[in-house]
Protein backbone atom coordinates (compact mmCIF):
# COMPACT_ATOMS: atom_id res chain seq x y z
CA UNK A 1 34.94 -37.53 -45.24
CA UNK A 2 31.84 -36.26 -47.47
CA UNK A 3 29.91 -36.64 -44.28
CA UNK A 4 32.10 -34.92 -41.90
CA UNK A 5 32.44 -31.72 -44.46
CA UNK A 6 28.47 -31.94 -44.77
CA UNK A 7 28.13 -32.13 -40.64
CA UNK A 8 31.14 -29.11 -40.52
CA UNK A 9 29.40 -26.39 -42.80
CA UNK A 10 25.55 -27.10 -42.64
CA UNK A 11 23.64 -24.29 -41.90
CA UNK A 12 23.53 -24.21 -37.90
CA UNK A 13 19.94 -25.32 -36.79
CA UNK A 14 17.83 -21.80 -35.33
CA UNK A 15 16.90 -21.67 -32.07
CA UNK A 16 12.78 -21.81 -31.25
CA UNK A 17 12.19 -18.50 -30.59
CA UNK A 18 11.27 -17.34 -26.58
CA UNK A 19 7.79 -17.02 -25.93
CA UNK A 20 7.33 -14.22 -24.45
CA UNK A 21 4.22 -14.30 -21.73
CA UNK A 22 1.60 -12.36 -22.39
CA UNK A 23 0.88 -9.96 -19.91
CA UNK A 24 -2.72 -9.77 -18.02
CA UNK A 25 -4.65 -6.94 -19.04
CA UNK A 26 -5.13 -4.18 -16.60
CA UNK A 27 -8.37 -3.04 -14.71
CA UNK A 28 -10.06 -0.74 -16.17
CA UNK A 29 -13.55 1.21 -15.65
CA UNK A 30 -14.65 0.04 -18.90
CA UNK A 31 -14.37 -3.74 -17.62
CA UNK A 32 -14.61 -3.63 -13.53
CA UNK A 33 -17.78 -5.84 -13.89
CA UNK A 34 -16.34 -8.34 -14.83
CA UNK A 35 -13.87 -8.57 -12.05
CA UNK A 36 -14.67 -11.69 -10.06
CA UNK A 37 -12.24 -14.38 -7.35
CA UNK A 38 -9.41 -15.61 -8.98
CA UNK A 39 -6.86 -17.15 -6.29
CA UNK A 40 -6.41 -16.79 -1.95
CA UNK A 41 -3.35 -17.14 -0.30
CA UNK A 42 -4.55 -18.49 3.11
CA UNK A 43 -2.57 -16.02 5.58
CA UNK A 44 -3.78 -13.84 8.34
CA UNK A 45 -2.35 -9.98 7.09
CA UNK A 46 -2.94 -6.87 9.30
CA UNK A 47 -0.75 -5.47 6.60
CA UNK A 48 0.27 -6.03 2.92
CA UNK A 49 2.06 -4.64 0.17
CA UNK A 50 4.40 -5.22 -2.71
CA UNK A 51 8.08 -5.39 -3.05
CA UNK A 52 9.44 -2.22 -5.19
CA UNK A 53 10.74 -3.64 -8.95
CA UNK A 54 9.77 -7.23 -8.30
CA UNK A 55 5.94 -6.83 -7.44
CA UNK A 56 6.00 -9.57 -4.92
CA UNK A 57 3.20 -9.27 -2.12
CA UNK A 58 4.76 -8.99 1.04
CA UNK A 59 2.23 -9.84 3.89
CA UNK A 60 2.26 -9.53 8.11
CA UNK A 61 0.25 -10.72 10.54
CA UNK A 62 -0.33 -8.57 13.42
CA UNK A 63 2.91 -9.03 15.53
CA UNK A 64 4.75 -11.40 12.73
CA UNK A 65 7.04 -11.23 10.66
CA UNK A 66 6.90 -10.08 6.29
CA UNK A 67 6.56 -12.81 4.11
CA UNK A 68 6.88 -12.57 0.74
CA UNK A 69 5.55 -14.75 -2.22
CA UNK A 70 5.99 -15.01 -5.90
CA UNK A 71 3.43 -12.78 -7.43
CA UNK A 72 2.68 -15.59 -10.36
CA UNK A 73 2.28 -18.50 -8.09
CA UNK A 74 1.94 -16.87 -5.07
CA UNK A 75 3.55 -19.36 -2.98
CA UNK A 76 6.18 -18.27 -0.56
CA UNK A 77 9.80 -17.66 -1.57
CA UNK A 78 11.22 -15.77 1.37
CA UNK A 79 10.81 -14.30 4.94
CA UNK A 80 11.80 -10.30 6.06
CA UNK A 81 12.17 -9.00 9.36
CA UNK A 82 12.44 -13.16 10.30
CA UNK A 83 12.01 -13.92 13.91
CA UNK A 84 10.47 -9.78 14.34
CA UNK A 85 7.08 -9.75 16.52
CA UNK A 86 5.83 -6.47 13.74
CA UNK A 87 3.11 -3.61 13.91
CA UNK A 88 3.86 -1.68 10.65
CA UNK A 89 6.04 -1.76 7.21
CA UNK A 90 7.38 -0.32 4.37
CA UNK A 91 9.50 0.03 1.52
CA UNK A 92 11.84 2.53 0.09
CA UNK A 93 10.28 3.37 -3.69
CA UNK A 94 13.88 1.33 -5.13
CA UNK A 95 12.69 -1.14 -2.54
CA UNK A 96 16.24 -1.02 -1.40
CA UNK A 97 15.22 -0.08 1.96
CA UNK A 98 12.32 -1.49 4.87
CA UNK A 99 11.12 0.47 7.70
CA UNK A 100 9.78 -1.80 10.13
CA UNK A 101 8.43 -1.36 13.64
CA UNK A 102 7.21 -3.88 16.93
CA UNK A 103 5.15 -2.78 19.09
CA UNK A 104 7.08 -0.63 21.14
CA UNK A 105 7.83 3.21 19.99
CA UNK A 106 11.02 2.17 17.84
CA UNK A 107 11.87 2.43 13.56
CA UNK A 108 14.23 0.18 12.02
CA UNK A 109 15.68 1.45 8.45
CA UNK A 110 17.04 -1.76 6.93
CA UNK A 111 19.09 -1.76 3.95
CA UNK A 112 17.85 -5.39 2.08
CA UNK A 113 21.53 -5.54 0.21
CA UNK A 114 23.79 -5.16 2.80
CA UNK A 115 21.77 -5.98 6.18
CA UNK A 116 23.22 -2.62 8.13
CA UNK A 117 20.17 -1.12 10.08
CA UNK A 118 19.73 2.63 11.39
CA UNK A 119 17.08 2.49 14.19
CA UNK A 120 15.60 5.49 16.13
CA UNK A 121 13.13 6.21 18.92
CA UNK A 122 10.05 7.87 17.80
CA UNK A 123 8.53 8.60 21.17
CA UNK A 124 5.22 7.28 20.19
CA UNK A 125 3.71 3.85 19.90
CA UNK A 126 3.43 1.60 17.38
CA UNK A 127 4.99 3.85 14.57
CA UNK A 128 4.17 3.93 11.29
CA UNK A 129 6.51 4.91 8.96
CA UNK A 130 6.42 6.27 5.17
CA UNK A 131 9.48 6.63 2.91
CA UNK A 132 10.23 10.39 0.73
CA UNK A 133 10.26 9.15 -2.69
CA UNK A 134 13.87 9.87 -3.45
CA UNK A 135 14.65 7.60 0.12
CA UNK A 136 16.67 10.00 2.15
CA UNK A 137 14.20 10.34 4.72
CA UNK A 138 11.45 8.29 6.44
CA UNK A 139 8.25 10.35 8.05
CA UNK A 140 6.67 8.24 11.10
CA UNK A 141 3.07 8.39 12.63
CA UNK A 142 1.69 6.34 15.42
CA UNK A 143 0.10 6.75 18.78
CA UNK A 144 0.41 10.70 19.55
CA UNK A 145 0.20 14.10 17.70
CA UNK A 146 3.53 14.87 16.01
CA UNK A 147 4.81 13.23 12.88
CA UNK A 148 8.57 13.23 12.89
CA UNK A 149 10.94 13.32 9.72
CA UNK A 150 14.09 11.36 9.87
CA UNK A 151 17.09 11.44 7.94
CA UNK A 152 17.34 7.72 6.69
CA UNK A 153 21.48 7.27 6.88
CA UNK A 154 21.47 8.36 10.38
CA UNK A 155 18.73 8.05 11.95
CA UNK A 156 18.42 12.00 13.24
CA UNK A 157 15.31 14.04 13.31
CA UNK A 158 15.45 16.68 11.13
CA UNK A 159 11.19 18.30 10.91
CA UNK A 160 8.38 17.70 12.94
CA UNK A 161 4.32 17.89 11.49
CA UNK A 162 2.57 18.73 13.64
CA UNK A 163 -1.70 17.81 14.29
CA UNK A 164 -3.70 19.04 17.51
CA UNK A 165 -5.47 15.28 18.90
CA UNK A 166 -3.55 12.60 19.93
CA UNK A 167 -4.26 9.81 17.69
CA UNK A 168 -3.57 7.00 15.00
CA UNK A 169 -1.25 9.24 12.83
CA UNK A 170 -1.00 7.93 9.27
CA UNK A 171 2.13 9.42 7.05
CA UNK A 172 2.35 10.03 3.87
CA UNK A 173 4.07 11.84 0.86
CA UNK A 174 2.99 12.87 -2.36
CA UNK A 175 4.58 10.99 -5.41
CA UNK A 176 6.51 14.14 -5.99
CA UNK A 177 7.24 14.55 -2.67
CA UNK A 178 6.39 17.85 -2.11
CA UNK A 179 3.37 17.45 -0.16
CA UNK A 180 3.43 15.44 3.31
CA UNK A 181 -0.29 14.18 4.40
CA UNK A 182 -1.03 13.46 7.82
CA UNK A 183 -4.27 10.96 8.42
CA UNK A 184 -5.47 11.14 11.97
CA UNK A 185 -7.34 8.42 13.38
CA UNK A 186 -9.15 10.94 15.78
CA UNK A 187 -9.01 14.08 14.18
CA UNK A 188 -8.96 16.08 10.73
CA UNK A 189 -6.15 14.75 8.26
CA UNK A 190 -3.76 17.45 7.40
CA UNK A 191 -1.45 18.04 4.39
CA UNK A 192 1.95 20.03 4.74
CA UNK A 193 4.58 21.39 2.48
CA UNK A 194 6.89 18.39 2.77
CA UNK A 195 10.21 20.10 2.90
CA UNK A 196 9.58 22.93 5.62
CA UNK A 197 6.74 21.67 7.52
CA UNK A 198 4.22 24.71 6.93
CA UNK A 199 0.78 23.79 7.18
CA UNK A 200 -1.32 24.28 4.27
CA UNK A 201 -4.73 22.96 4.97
CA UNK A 202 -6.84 21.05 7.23
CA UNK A 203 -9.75 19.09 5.25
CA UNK A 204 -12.50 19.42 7.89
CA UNK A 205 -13.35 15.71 8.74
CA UNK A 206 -12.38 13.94 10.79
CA UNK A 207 -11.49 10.40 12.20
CA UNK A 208 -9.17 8.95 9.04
CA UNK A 209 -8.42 5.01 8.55
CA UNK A 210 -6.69 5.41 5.86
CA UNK A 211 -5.07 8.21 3.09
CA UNK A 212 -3.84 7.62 -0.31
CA UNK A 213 -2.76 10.28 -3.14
CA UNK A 214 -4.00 9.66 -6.44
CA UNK A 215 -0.85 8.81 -8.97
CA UNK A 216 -0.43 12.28 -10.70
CA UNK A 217 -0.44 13.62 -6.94
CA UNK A 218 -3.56 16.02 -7.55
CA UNK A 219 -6.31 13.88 -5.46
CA UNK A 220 -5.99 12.43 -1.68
CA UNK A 221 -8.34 9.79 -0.93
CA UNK A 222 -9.59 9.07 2.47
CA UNK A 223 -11.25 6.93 4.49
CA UNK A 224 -13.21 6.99 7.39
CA UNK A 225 -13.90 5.68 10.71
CA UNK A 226 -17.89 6.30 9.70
CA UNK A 227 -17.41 4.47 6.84
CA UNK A 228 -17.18 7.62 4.12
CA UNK A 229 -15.06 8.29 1.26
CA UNK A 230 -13.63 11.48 0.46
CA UNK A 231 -11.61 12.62 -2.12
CA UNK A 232 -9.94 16.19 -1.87
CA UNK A 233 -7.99 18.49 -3.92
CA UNK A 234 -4.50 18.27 -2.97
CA UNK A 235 -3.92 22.15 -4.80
CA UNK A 236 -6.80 23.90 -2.50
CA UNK A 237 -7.33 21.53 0.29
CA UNK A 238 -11.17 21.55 -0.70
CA UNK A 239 -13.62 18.78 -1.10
CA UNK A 240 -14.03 17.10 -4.41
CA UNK A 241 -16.74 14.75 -3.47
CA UNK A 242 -17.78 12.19 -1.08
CA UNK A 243 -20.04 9.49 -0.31
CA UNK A 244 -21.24 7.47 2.41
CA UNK A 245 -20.64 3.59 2.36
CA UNK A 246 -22.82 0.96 3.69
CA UNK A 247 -19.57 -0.22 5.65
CA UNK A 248 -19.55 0.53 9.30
CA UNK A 249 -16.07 1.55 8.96
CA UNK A 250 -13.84 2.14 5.98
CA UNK A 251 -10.47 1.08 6.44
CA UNK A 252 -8.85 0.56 3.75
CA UNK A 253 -8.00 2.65 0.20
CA UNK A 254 -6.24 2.49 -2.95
CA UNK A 255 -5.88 3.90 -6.83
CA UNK A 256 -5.25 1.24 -9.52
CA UNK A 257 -1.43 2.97 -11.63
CA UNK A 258 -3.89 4.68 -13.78
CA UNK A 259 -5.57 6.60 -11.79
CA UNK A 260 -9.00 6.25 -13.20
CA UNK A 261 -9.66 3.28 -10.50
CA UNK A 262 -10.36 2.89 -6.67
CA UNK A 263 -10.90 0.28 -4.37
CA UNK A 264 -12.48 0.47 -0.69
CA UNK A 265 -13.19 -2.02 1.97
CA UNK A 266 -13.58 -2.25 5.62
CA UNK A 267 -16.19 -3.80 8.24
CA UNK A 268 -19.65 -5.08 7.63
CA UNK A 269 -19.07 -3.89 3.61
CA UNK A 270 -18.66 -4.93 0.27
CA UNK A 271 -15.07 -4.57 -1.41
CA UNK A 272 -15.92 -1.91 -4.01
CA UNK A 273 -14.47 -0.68 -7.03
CA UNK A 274 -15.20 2.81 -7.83
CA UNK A 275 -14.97 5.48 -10.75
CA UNK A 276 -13.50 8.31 -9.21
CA UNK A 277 -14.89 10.96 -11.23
CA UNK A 278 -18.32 10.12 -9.88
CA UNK A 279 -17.72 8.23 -6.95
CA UNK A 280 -19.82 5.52 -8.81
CA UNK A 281 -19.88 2.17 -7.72
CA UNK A 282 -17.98 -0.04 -10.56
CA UNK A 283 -18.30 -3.43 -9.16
CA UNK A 284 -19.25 -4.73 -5.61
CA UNK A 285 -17.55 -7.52 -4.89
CA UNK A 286 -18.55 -10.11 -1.54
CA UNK A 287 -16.39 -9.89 1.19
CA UNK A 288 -15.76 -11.46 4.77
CA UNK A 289 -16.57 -9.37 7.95
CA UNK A 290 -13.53 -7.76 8.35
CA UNK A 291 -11.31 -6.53 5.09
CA UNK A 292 -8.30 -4.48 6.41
CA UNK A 293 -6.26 -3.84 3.30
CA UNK A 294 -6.96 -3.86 -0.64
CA UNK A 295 -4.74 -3.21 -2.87
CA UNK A 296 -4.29 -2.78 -7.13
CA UNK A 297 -0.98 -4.88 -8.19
CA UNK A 298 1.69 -3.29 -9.71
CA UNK A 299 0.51 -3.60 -13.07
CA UNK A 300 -3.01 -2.68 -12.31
CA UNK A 301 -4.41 -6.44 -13.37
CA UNK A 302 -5.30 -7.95 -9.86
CA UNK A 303 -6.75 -6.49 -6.79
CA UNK A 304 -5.64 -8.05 -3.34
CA UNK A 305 -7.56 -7.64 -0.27
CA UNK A 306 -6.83 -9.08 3.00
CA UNK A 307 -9.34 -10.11 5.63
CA UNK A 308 -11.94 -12.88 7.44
CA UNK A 309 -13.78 -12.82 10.72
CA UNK A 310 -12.98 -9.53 12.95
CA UNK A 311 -11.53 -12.22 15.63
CA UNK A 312 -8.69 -14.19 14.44
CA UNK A 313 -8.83 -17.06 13.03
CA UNK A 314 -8.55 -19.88 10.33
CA UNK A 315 -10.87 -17.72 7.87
CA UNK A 316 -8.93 -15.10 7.58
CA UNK A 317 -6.79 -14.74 3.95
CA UNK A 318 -5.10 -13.01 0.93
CA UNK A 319 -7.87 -12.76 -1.62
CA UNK A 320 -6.71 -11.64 -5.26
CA UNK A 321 -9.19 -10.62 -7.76
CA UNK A 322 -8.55 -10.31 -11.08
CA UNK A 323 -10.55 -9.85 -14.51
CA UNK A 324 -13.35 -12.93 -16.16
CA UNK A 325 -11.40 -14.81 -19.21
């Protein structure tokens, strides 16, 4: 009996506490140097991103269909768009949504909870498409010179941005969403008022591979088909600075979540990290032939950059880079 009553009130036994990961420091222009190789994901990706909220990478192949994998051991956990022969993708910013695209002239708004789908012809091939931040409409590029802006629950056109080439069109909004930017593989990039389609500048030069808006919304970033980097005033539509990269082309763009970051790549370059207050070169990092995307994670602690030979084949990878322990 003494033993039961001694088993009955003894002070319960605490639970180990959780041990709480740490999380990987960020990027940062104070340490860039020491950025160096720190995994690969061997998959071909013509494009790549990462889920909204989870931070997974999603990659495609050129007609293929989204994989995604788990961002700390980046092996695969699931398939979107399965069975889909895709040119383009992207998410809404609750990552509720996917816009995907074959290679026809066609958007498919996909709502990842409930499966319904809203699709629309664009009238122009291979369409990109870009979410507004607060998801009610999707803006799509392509193969032509008008960007159209859809309403996302039904699929109707409701504004039209207009360029003056026929070309790659890239869309794009602002994170505020006021300003729509229009990269134009052929021509000038342009940058409208998002909501009533007024033009409000044309930054004079031309050929764009890709555009990307610096976090606060103040700075566009572009990239260009003769391998410069440009980064203009969103306000005044004027030049900040430039410079001229050793890549033939520049493809490919991005801003680490501070801001105080960039990475470039493209063909016949190095993948670069750059201070974008000087358009100083941070860190140049080896790279295949042929880098079409690079992008900061979520968190800012890993840079991912897709690429290999220009022809496809077994080289051809997700690289991440991440910071020396």
């Amino acid at each position: 009996m003494r033993l039961l009553l001694t088993l009955l009130f003894a002070a319960p036994v605490a639970a180990a506490p959780l041990v709480k990961e740490k999380a990987a420091p960020p990027i940062t222009p104070r340490n860039a140097d020491t950025v160096r190789e720190i995994a690969s994901i061997p998959r071909d990706a013509s494009r790549f991103d990462f889920v909204p909220n989870t931070g997974e990478p999603a990659v495609m192949p050129w007609e293929g269909e989204i994989e995604v994998f788990d961002p700390k051991t980046l092996q695969p956990v699931r398939k979107l768009a399965a069975g889909k022969k895709l040119v383009n993708f992207s998410f809404s910013r609750d990552g509720g949504r996917l816009a995907w695209a074959e290679n026809n002239s066609t958007v498919v708004i996909e709502d990842l909870k409930t499966g319904k789908v809203v699709s629309f012809d664009t009238g122009q091939a291979q369409p990109a498409a870009a979410f507004s931040p607060d998801g009610k409409h999707v803006a799509t590029g392509g193969y032509g010179k008008v960007s159209g802006l859809w309403d996302v629950s039904t699929g109707k056109k409701v504004l039209h941005y207009e360029t003056d080439t026929d070309g790659g069109l890239t869309p794009l909004f602002s994170p505020d969403g006021k300003v729509f930017a229009l990269g134009n593989r052929n021509s000038d990039p342009r940058l409208f008022d998002a909501a009533t389609g007024k033009l409000l500048h044309v930054l004079p030069h031309k050929m764009t591979q890709e555009i990307r808006f610096n976090p606060a919304g103040t700075l566009l970033a572009t990239t260009y088909v003769d391998g410069g980097l440009g980064l203009w005033d969103v306000a005044t539509g004027k030049l900040v600075r430039e410079t001229k990269t050793w890549a033939s082309e520049l493809y490919t763009v991005d801003w680490n979540p501070a801001g105080d970051l960039l990475v470039t790549a493209g063909l016949a370059g190095k993948i670069t990290l750059w201070d974008p207050l000087t358009l100083t070169a941070l860190k140049e990092l080896d790279a295949p032939e042929w880098v079409i995307r690079a992008k900061f994670s979520p968190d800012g602690s890993r840079v991912f950059t897709a690429g290999g030979n220009s022809t496809r084949d077994e080289t051809r990878r997700i690289t991440v880079w991440g910071l020396s322990k």
